[in-house]
N, C-alpha and C. Protein backbone atom coordinates (compact mmCIF):
# COMPACT_ATOMS: atom_id res chain seq x y z
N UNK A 1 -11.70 17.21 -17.19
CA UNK A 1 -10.89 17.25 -16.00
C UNK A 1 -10.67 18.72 -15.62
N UNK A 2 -10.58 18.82 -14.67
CA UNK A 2 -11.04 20.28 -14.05
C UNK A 2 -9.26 20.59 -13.54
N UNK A 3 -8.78 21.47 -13.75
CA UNK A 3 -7.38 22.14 -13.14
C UNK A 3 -7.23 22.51 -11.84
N UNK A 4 -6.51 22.19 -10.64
CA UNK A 4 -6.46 22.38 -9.33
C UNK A 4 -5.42 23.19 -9.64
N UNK A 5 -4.27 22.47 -9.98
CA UNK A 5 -3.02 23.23 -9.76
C UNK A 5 -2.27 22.78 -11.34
N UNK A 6 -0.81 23.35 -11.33
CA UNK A 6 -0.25 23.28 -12.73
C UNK A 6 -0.22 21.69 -12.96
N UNK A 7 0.16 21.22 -11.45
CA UNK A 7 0.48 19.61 -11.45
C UNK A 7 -0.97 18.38 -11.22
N UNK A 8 -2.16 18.67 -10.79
CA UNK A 8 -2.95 18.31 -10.06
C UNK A 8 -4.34 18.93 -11.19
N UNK A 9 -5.17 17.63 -11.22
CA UNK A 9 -6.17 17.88 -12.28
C UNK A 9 -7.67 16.90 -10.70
N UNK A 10 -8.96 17.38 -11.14
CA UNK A 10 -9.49 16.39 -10.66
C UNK A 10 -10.30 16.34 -11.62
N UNK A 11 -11.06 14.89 -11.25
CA UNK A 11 -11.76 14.28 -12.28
C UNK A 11 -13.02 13.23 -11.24
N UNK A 12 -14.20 13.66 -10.87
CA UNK A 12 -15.08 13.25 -10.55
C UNK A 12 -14.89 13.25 -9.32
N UNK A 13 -14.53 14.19 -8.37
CA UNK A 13 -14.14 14.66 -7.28
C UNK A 13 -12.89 13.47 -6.52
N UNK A 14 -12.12 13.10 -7.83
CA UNK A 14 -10.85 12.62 -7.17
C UNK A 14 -9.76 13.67 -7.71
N UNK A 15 -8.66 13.35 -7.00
CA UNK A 15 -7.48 14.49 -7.67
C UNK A 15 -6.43 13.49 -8.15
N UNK A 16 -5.89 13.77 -9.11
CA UNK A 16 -5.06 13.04 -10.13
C UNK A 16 -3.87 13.59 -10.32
N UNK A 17 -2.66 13.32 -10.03
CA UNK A 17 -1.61 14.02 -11.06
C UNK A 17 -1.48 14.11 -12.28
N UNK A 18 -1.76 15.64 -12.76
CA UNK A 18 -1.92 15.64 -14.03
C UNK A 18 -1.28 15.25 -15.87
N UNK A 19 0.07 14.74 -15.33
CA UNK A 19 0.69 14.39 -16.32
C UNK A 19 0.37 12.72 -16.34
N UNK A 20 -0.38 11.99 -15.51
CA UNK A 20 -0.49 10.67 -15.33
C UNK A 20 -1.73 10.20 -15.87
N UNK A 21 -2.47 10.70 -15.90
CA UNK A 21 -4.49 10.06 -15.74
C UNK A 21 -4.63 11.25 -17.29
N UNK A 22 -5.53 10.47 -17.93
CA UNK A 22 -7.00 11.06 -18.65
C UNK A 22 -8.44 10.57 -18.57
N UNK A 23 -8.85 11.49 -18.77
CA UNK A 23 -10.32 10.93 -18.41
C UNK A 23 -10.80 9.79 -18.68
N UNK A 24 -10.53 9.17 -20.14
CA UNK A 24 -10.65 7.91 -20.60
C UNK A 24 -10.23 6.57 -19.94
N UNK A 25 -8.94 7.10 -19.76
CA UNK A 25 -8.57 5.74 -18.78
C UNK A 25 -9.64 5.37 -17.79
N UNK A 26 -9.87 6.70 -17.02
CA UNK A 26 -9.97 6.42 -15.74
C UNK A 26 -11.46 5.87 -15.95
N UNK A 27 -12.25 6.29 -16.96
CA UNK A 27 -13.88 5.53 -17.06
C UNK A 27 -13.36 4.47 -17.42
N UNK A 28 -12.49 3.95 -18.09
CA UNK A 28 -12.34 2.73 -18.58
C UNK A 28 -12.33 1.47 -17.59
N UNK A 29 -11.57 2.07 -16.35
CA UNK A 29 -11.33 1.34 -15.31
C UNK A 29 -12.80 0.20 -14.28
N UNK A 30 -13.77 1.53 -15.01
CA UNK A 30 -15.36 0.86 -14.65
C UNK A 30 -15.73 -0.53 -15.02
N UNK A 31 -14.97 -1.01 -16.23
CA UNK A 31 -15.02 -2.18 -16.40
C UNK A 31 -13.92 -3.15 -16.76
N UNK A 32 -13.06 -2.76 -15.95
CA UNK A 32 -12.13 -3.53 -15.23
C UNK A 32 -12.81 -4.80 -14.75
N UNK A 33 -11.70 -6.12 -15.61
CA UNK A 33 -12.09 -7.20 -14.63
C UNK A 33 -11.40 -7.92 -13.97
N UNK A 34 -12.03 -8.05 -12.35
CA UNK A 34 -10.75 -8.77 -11.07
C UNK A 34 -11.06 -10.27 -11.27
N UNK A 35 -9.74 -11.05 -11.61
CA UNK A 35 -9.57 -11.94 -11.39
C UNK A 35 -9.56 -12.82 -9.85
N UNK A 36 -9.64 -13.91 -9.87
CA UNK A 36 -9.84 -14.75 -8.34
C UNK A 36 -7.99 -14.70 -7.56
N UNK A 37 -6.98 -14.14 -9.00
CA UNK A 37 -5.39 -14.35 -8.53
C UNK A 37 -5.06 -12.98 -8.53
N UNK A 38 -5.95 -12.01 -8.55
CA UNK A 38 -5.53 -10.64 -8.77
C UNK A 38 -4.96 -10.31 -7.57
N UNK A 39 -4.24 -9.28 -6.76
CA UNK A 39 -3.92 -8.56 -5.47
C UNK A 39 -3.81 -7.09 -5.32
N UNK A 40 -4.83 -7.13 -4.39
CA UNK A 40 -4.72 -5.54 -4.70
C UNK A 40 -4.15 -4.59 -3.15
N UNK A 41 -2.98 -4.16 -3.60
CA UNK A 41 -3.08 -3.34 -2.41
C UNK A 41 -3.10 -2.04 -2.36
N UNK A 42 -4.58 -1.70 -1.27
CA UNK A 42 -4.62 -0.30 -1.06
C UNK A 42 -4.20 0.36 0.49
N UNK A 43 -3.64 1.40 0.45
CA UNK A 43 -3.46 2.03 1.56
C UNK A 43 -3.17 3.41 1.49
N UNK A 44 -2.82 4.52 2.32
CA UNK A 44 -3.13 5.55 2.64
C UNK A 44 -1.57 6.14 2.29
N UNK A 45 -1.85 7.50 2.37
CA UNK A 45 -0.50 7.86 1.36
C UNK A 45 0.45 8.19 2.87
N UNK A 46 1.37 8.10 2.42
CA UNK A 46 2.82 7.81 3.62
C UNK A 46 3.00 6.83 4.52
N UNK A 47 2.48 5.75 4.41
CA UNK A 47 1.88 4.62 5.12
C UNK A 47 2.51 3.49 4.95
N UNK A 48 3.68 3.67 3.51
CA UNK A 48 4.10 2.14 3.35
C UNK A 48 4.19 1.42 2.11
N UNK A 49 3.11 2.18 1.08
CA UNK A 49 3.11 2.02 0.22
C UNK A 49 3.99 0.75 -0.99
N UNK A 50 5.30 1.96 -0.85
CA UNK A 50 6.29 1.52 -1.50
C UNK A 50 7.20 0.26 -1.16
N UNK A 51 6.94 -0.26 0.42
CA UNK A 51 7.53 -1.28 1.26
C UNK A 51 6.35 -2.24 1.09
N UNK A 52 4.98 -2.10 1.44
CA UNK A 52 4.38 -3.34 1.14
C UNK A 52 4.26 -3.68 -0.71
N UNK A 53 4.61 -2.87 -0.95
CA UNK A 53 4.90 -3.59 -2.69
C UNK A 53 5.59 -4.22 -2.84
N UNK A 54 7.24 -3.95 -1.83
CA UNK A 54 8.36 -5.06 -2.66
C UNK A 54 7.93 -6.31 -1.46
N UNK A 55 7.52 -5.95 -0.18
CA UNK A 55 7.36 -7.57 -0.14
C UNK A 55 6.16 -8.21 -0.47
N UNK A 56 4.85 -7.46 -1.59
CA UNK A 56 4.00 -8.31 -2.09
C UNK A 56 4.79 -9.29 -2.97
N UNK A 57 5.78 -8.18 -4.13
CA UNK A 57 6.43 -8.67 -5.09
C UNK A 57 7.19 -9.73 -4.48
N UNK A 58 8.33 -9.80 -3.68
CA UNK A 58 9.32 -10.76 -3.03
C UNK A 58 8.37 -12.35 -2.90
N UNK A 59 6.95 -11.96 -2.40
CA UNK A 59 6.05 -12.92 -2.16
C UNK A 59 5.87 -14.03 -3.53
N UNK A 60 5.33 -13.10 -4.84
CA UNK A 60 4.85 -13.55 -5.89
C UNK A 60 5.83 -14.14 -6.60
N UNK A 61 7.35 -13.48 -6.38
CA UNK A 61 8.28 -13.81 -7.40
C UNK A 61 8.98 -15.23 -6.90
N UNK A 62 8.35 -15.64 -5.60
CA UNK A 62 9.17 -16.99 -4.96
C UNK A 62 7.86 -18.35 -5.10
N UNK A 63 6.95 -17.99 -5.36
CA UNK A 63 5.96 -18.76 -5.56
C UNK A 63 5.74 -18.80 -7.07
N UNK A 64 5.65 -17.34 -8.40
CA UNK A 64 5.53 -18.15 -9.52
C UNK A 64 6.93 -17.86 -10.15
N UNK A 65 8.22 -17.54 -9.65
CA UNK A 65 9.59 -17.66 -10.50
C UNK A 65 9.92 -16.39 -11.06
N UNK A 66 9.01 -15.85 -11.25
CA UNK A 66 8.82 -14.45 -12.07
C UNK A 66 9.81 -13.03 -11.52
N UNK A 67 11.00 -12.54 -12.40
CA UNK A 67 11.37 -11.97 -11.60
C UNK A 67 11.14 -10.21 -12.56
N UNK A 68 10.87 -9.36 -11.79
CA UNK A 68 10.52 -7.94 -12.08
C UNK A 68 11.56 -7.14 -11.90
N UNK A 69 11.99 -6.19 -12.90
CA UNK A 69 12.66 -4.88 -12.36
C UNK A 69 12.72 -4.27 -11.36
N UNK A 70 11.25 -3.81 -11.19
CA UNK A 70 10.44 -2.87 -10.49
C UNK A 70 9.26 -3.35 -9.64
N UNK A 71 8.60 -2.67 -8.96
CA UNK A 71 7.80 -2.90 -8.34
C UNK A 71 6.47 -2.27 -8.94
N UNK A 72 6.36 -1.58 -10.09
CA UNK A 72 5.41 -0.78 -11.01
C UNK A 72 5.23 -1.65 -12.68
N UNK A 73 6.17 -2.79 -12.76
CA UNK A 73 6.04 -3.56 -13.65
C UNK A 73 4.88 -4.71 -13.29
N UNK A 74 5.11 -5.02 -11.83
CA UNK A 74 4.50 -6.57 -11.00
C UNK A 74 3.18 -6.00 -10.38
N UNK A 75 3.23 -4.71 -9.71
CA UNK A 75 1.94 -4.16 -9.29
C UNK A 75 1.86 -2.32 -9.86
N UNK A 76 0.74 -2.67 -11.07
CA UNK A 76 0.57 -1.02 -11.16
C UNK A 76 -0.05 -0.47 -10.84
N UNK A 77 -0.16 0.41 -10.98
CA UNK A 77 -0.82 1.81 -10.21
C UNK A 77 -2.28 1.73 -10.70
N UNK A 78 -3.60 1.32 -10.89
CA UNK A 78 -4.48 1.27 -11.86
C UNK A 78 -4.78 2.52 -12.55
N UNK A 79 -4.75 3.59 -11.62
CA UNK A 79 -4.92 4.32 -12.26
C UNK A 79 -4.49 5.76 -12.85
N UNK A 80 -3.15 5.09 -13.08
CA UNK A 80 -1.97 5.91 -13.78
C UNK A 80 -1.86 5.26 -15.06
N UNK A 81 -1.78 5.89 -16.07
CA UNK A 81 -1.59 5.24 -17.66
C UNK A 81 0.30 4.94 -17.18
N UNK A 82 0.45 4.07 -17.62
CA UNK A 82 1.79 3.40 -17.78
C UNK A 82 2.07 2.43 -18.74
N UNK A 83 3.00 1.93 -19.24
CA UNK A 83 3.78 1.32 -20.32
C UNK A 83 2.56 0.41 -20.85
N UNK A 84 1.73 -0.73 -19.92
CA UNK A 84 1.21 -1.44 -20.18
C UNK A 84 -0.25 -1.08 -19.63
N UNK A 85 -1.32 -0.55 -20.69
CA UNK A 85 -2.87 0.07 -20.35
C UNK A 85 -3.39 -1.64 -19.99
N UNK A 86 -2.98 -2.44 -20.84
CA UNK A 86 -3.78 -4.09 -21.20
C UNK A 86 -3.58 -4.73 -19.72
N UNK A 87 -4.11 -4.59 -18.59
CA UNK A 87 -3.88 -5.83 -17.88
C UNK A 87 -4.75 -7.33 -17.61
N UNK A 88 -5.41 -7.38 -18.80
CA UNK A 88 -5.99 -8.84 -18.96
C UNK A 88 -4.53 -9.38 -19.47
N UNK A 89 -3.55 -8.89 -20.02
CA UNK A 89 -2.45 -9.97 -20.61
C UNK A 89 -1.69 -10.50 -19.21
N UNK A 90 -1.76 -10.52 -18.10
CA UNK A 90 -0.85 -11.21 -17.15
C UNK A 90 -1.60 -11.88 -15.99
């Protein structure tokens, strides 16, 4: 991973915040597998982000019961290392 800034690393001409990503993860992600119930939402940074998450979540939690803290427990970041690397368990 190559150093941009103190905070900011890139890694295969993406830029990463550097206290979040290692290289490993992020190859790991290559074989990632999407399920047919998976949801993924992508969008552009200042755009909403954080608002279409809680009403993906609001969505999921009234259809399977399931209720979340957060909105980073129910949809994570893929490719930020966080609490839970395993997401075949959900």
């Amino acid at each position: 991973m190559e150093k941009i800034t103190d905070d900011l690393v890139k890694y295969k001409d993406y830029v990463f915040a550097k206290d979040l990503v290692n290289a490993e993860h992020i190859d790991s992600l290559q074989s990632f597998e999407i399920r047919d119930s998976d949801i993924f939402l992508v969008t552009y940074p200042k755009s909403g982000t954080i608002w279409t998450q809680q009403i993906i979540t609001s969505i999921c939690e009234s259809e399977m019961g399931d209720i979340y803290p957060n909105n980073l427990e129910m949809m994570p970041w893929l490719e930020y290392i966080g609490k839970r690397t395993d997401y075949s368990l959900r």
